[in-house]
PDB file of N, CA and C in Angstrom:
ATOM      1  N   UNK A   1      23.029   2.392   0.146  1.00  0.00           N
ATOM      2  CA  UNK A   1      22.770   2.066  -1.243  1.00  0.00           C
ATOM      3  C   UNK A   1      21.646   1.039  -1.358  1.00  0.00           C
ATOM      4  N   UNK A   2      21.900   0.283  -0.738  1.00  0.00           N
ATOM      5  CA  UNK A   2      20.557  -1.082  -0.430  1.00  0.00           C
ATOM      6  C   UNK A   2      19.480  -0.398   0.018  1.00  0.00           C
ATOM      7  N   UNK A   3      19.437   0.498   0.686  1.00  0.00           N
ATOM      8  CA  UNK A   3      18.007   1.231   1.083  1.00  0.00           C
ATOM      9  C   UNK A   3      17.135   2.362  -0.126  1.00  0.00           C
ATOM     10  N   UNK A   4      18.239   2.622  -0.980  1.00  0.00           N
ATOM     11  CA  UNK A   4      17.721   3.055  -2.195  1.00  0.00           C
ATOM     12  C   UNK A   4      16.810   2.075  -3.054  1.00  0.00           C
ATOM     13  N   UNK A   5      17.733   1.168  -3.011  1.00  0.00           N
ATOM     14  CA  UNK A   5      16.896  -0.014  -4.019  1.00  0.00           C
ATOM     15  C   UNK A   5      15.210  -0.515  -3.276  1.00  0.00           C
ATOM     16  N   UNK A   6      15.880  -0.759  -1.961  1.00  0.00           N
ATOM     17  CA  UNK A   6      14.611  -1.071  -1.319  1.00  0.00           C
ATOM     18  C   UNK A   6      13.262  -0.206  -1.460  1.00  0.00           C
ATOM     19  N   UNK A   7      13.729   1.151  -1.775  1.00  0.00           N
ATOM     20  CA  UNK A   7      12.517   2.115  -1.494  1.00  0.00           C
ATOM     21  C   UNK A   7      11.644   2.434  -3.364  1.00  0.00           C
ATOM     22  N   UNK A   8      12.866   1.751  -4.093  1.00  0.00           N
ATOM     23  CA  UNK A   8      12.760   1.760  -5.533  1.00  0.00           C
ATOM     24  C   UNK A   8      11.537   0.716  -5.446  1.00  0.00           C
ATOM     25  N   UNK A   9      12.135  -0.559  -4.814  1.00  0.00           N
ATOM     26  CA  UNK A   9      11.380  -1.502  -5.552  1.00  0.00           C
ATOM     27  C   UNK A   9       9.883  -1.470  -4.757  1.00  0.00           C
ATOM     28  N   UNK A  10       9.920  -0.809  -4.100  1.00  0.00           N
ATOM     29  CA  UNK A  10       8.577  -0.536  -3.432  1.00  0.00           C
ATOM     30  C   UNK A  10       7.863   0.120  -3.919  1.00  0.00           C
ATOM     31  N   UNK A  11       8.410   1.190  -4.543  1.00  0.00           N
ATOM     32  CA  UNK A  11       7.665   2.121  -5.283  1.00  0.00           C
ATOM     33  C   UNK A  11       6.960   1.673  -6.749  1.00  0.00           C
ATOM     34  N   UNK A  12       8.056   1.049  -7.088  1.00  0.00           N
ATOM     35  CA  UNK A  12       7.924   0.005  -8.859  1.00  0.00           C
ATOM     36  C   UNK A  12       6.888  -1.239  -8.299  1.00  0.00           C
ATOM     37  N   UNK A  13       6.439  -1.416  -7.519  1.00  0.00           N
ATOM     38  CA  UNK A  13       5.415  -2.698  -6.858  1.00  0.00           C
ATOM     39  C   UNK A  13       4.149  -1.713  -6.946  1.00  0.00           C
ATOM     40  N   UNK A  14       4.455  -0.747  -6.232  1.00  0.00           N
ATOM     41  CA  UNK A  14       2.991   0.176  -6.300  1.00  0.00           C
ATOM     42  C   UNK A  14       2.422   0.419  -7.308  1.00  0.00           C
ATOM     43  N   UNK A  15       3.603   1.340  -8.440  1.00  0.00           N
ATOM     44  CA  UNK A  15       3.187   1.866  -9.584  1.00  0.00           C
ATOM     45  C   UNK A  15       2.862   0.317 -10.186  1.00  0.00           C
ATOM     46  N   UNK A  16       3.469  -0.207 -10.778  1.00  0.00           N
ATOM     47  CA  UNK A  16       3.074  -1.596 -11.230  1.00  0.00           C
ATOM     48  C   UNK A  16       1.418  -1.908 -11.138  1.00  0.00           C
ATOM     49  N   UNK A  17       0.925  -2.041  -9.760  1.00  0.00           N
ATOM     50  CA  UNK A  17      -0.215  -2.420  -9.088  1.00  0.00           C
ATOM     51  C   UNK A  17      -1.081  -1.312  -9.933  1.00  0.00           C
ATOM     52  N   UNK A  18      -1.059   0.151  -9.486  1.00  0.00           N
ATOM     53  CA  UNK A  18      -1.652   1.044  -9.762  1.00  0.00           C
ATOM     54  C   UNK A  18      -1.901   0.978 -11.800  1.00  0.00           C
ATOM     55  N   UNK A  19      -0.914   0.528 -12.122  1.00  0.00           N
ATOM     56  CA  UNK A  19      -1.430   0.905 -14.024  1.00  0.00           C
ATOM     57  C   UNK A  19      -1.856  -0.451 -14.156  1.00  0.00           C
ATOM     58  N   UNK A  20      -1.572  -1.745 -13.688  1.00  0.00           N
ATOM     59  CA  UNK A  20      -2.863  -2.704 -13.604  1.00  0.00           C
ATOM     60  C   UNK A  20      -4.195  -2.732 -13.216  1.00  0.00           C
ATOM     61  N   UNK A  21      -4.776  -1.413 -12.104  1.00  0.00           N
ATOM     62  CA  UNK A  21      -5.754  -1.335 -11.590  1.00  0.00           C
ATOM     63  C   UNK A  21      -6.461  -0.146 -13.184  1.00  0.00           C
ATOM     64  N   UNK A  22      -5.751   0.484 -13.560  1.00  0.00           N
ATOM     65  CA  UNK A  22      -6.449   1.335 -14.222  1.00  0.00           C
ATOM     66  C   UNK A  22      -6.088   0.312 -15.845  1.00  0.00           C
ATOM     67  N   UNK A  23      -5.319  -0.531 -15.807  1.00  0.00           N
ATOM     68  CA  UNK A  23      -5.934  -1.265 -17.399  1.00  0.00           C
ATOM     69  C   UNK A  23      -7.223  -2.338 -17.648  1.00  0.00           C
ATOM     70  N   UNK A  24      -7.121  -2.407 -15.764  1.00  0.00           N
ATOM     71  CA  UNK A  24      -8.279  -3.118 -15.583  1.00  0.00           C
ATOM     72  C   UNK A  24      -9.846  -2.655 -15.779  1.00  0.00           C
ATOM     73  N   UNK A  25      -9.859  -1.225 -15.384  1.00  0.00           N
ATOM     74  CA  UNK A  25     -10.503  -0.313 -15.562  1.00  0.00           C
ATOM     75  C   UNK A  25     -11.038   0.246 -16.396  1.00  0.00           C
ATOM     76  N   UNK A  26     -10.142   0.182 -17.824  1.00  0.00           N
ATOM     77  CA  UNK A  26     -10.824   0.883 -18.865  1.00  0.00           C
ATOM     78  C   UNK A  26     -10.958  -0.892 -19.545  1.00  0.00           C
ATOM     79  N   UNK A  27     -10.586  -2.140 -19.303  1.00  0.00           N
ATOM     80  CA  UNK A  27     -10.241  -2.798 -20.258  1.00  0.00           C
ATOM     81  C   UNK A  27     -12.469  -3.037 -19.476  1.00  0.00           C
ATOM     82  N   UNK A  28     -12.950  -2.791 -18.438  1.00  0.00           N
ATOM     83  CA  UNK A  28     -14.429  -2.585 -18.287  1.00  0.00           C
ATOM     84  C   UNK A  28     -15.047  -2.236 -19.519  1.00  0.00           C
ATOM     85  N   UNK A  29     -14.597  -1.160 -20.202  1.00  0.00           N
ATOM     86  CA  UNK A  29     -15.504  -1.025 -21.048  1.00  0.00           C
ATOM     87  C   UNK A  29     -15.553  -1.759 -22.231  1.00  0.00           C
ATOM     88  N   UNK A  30     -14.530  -2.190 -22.267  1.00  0.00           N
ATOM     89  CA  UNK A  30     -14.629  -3.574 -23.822  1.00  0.00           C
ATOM     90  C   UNK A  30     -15.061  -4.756 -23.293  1.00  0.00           C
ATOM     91  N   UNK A  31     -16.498  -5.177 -22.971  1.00  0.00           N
ATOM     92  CA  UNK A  31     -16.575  -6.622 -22.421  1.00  0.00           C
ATOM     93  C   UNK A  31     -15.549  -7.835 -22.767  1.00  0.00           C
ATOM     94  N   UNK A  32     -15.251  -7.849 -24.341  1.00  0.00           N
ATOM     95  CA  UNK A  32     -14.409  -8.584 -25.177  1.00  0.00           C
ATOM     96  C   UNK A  32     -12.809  -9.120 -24.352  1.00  0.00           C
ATOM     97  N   UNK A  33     -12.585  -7.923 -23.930  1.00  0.00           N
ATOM     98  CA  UNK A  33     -11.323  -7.665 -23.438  1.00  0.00           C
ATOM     99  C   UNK A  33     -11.315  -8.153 -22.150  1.00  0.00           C
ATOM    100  N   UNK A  34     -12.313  -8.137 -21.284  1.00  0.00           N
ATOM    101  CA  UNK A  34     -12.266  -9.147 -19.866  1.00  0.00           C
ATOM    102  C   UNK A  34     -12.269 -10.354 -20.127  1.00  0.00           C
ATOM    103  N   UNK A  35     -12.296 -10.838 -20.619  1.00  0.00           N
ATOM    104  CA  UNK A  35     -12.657 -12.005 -21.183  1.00  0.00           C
ATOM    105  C   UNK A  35     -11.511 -12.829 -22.159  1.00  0.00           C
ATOM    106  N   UNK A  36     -10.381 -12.246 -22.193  1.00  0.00           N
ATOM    107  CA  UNK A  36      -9.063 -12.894 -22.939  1.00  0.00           C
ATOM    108  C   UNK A  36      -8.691 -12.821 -21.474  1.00  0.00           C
ATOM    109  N   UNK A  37      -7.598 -13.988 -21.980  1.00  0.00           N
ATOM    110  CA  UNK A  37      -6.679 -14.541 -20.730  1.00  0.00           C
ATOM    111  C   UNK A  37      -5.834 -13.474 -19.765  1.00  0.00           C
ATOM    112  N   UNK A  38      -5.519 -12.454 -20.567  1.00  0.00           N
ATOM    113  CA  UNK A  38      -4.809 -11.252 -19.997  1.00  0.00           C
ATOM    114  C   UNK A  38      -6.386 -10.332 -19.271  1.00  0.00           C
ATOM    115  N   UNK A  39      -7.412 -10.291 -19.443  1.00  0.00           N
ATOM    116  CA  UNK A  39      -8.664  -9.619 -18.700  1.00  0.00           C
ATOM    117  C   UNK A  39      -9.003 -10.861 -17.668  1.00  0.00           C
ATOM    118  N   UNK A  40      -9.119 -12.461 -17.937  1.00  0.00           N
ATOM    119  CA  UNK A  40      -8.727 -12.599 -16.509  1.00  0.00           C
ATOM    120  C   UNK A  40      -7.976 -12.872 -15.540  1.00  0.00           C
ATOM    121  N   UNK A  41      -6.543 -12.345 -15.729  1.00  0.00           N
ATOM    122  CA  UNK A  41      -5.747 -12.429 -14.706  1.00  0.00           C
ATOM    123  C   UNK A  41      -5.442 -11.146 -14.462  1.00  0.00           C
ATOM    124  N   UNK A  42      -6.306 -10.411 -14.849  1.00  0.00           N
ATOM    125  CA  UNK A  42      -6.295  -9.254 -14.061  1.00  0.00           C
ATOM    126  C   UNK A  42      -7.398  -9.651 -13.630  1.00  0.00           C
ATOM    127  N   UNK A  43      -8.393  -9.799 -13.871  1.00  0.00           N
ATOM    128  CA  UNK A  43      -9.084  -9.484 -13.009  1.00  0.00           C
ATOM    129  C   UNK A  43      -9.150 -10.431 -11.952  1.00  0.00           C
ATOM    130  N   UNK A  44      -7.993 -11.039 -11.881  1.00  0.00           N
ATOM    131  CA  UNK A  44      -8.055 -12.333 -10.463  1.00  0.00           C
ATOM    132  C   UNK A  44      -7.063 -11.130  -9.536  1.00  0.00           C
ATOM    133  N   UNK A  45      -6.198 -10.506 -10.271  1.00  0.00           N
ATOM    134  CA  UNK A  45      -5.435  -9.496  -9.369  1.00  0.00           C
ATOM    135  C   UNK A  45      -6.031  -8.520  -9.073  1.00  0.00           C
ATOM    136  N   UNK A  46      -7.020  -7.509  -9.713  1.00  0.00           N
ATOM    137  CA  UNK A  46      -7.244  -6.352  -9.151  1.00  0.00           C
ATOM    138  C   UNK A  46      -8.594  -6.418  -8.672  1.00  0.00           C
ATOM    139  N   UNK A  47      -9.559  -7.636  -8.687  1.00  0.00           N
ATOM    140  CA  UNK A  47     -11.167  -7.423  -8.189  1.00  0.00           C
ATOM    141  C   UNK A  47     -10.872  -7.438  -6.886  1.00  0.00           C
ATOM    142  N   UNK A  48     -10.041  -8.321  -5.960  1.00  0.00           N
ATOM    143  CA  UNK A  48     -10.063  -8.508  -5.035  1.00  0.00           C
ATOM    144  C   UNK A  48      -9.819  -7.220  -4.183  1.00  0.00           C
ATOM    145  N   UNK A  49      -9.205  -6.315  -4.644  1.00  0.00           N
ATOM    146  CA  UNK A  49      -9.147  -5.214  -3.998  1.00  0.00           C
ATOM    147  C   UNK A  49     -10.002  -4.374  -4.548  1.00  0.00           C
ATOM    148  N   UNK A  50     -10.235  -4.047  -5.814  1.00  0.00           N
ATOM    149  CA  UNK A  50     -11.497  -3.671  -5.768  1.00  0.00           C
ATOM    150  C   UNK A  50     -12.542  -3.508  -5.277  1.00  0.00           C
ATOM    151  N   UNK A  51     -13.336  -4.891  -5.256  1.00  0.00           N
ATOM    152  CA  UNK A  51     -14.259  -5.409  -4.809  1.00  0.00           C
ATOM    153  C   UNK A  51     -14.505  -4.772  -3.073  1.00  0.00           C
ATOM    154  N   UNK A  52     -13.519  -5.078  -2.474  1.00  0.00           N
ATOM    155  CA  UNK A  52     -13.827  -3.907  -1.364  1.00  0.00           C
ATOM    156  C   UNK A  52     -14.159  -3.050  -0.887  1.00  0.00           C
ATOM    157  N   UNK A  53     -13.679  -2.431  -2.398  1.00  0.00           N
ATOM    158  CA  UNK A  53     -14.267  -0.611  -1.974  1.00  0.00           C
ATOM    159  C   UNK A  53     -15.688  -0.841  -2.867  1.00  0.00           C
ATOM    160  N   UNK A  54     -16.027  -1.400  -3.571  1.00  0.00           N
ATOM    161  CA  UNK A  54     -17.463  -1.688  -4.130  1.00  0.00           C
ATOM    162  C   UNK A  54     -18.345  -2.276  -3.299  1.00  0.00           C
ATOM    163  N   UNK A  55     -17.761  -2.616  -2.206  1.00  0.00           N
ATOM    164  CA  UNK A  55     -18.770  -2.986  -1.391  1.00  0.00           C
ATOM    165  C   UNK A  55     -19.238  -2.222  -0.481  1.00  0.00           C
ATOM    166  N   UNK A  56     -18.529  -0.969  -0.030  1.00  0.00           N
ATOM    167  CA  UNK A  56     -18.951   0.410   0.513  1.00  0.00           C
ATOM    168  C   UNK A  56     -19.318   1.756  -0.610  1.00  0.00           C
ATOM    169  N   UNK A  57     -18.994   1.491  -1.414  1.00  0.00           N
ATOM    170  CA  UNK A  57     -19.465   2.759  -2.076  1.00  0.00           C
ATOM    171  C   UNK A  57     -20.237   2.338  -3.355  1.00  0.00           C
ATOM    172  N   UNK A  58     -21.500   3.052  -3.344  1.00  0.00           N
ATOM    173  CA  UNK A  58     -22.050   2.529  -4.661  1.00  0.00           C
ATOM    174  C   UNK A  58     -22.052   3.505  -5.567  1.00  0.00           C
ATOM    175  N   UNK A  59     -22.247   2.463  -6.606  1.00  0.00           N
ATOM    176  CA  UNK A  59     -22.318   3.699  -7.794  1.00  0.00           C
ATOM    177  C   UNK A  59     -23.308   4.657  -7.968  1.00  0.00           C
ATOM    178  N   UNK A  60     -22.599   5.959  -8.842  1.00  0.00           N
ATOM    179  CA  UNK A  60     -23.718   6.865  -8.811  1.00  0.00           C
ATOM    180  C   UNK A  60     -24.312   6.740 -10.185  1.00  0.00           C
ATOM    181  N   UNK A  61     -25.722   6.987 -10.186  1.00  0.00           N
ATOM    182  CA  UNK A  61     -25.877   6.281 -11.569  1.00  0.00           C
ATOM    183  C   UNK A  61     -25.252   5.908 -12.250  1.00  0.00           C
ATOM    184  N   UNK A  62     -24.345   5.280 -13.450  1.00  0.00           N
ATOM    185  CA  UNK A  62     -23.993   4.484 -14.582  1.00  0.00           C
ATOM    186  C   UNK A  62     -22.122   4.439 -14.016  1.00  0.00           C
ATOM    187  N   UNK A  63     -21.913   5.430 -13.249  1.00  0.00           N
ATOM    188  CA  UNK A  63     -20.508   5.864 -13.207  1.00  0.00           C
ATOM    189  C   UNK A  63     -20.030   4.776 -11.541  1.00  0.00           C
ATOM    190  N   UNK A  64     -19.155   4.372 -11.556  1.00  0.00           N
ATOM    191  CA  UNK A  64     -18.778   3.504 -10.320  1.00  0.00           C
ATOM    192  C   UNK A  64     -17.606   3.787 -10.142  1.00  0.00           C
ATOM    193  N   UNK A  65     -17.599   5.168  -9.244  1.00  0.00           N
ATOM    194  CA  UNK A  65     -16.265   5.968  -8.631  1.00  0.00           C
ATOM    195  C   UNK A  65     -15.480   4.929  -7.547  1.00  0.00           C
ATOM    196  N   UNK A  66     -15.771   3.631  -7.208  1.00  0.00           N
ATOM    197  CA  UNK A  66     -14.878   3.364  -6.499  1.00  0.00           C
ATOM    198  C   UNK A  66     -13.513   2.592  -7.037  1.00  0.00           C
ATOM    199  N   UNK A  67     -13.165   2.860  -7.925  1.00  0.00           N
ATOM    200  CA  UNK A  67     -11.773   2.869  -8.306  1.00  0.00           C
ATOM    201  C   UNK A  67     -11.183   3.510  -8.578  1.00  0.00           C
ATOM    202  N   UNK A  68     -11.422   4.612  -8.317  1.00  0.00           N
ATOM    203  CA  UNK A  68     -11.001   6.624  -8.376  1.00  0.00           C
ATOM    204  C   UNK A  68     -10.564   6.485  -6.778  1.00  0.00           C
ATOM    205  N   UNK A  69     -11.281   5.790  -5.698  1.00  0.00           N
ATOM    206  CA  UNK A  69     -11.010   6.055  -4.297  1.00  0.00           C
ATOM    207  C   UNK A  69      -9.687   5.035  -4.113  1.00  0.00           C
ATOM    208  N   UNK A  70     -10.166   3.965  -4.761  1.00  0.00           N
ATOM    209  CA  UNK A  70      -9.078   2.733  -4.490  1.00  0.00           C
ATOM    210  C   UNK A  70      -7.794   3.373  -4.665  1.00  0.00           C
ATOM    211  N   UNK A  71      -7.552   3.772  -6.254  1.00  0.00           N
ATOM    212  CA  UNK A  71      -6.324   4.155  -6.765  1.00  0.00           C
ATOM    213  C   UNK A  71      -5.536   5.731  -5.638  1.00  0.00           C
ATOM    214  N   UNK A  72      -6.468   6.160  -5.069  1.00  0.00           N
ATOM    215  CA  UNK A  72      -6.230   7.121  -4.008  1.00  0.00           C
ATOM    216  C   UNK A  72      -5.775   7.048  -3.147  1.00  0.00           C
ATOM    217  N   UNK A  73      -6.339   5.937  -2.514  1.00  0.00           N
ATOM    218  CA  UNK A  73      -6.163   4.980  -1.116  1.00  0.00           C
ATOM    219  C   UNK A  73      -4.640   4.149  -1.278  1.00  0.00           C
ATOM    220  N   UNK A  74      -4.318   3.921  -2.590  1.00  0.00           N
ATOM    221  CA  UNK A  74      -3.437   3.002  -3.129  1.00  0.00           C
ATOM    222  C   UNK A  74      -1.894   3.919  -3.020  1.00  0.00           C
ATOM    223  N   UNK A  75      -2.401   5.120  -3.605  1.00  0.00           N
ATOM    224  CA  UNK A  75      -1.264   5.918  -3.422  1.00  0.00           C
ATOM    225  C   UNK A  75      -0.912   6.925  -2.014  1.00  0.00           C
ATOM    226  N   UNK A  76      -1.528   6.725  -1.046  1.00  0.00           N
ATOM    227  CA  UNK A  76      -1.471   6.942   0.176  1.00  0.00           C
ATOM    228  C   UNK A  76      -0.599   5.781   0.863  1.00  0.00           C
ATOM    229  N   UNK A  77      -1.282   4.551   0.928  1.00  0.00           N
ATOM    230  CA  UNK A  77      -0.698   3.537   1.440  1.00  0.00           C
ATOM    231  C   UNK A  77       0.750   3.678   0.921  1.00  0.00           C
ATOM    232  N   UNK A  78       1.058   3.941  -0.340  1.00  0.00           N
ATOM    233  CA  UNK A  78       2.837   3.702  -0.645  1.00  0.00           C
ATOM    234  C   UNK A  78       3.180   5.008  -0.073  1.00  0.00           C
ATOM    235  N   UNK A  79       2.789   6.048   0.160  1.00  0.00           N
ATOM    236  CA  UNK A  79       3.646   7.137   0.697  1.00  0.00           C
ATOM    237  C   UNK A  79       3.484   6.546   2.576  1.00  0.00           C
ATOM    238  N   UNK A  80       2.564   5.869   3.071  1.00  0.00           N
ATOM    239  CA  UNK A  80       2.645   5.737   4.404  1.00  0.00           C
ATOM    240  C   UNK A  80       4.235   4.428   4.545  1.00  0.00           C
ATOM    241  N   UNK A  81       4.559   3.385   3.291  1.00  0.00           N
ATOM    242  CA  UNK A  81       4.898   2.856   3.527  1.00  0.00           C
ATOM    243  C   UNK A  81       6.570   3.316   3.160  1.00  0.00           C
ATOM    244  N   UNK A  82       6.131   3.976   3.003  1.00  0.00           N
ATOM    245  CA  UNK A  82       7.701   4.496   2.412  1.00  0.00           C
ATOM    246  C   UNK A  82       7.948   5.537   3.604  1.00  0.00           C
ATOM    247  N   UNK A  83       7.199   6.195   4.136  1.00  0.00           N
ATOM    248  CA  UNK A  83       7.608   6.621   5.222  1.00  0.00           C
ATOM    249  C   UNK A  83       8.143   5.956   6.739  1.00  0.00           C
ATOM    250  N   UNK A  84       7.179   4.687   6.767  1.00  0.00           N
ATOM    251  CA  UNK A  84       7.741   3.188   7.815  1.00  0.00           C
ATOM    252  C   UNK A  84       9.402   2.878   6.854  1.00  0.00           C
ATOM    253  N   UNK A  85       8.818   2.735   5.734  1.00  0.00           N
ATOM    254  CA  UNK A  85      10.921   2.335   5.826  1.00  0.00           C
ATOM    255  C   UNK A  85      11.827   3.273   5.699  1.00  0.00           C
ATOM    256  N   UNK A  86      11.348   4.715   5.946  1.00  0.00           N
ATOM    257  CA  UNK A  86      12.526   5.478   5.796  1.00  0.00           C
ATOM    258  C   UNK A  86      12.951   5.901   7.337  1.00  0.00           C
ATOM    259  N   UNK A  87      12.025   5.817   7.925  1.00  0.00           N
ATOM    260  CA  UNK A  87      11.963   5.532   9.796  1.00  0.00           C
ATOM    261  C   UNK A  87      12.333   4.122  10.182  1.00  0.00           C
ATOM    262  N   UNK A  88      12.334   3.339   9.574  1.00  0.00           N
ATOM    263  CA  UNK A  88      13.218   2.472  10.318  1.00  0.00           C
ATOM    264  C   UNK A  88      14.595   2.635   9.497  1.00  0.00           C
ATOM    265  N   UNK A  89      14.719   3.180   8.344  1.00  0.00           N
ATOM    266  CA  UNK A  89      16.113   2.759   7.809  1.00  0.00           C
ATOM    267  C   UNK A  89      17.221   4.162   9.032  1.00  0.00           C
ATOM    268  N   UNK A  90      16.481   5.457   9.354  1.00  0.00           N
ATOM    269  CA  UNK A  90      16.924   6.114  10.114  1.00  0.00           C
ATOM    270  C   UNK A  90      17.258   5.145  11.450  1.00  0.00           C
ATOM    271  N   UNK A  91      16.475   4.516  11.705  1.00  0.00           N
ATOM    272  CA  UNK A  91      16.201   3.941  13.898  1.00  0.00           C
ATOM    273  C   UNK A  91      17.899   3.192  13.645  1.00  0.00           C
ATOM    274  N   UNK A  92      18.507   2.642  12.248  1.00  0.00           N
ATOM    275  CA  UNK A  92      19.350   2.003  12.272  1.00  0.00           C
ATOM    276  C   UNK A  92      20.631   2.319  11.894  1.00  0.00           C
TER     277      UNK A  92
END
């Protein structure tokens, strides 16, 4: 039963992460909106990972696909990690 919850709240951490990365995302196009207290604490949470993949992939003219890869990469990582705890919740 505890390993249910565990794999819940892992998942609710991801998704969480993931619809902050994309309010962060569109809240880009309202300069206005980065710029209230809620645009920057996101953006103290999601540039940093961002910013990573912007530093390997550039934009293609006007459009800056690397938060299309992030959010990709993002949902890989929770299926890799959910697969580590469902292999160890088996080893036990």
């Amino acid at each position: 039963m505890a390993f249910l919850s565990i794999l819940n709240i892992i998942s609710m951490a991801f998704s969480i992460y993931s619809f902050m990365l994309i309010i962060y995302i569109l809240m880009s196009w309202v300069p206005a909106a980065q710029e209230s207290s809620f645009g920057r604490l996101l953006g103290k949470l999601c540039e940093p990972y961002l910013g990573f993949f912007r530093k390997f992939i550039p934009p293609i003219g006007m459009i800056d696909i690397s938060p299309i890869v992030a959010i990709f990469l993002l949902n890989f990582i929770e299926r890799g990690v959910r697969i580590v705890v469902l292999n160890l919740y088996n080893m036990f």
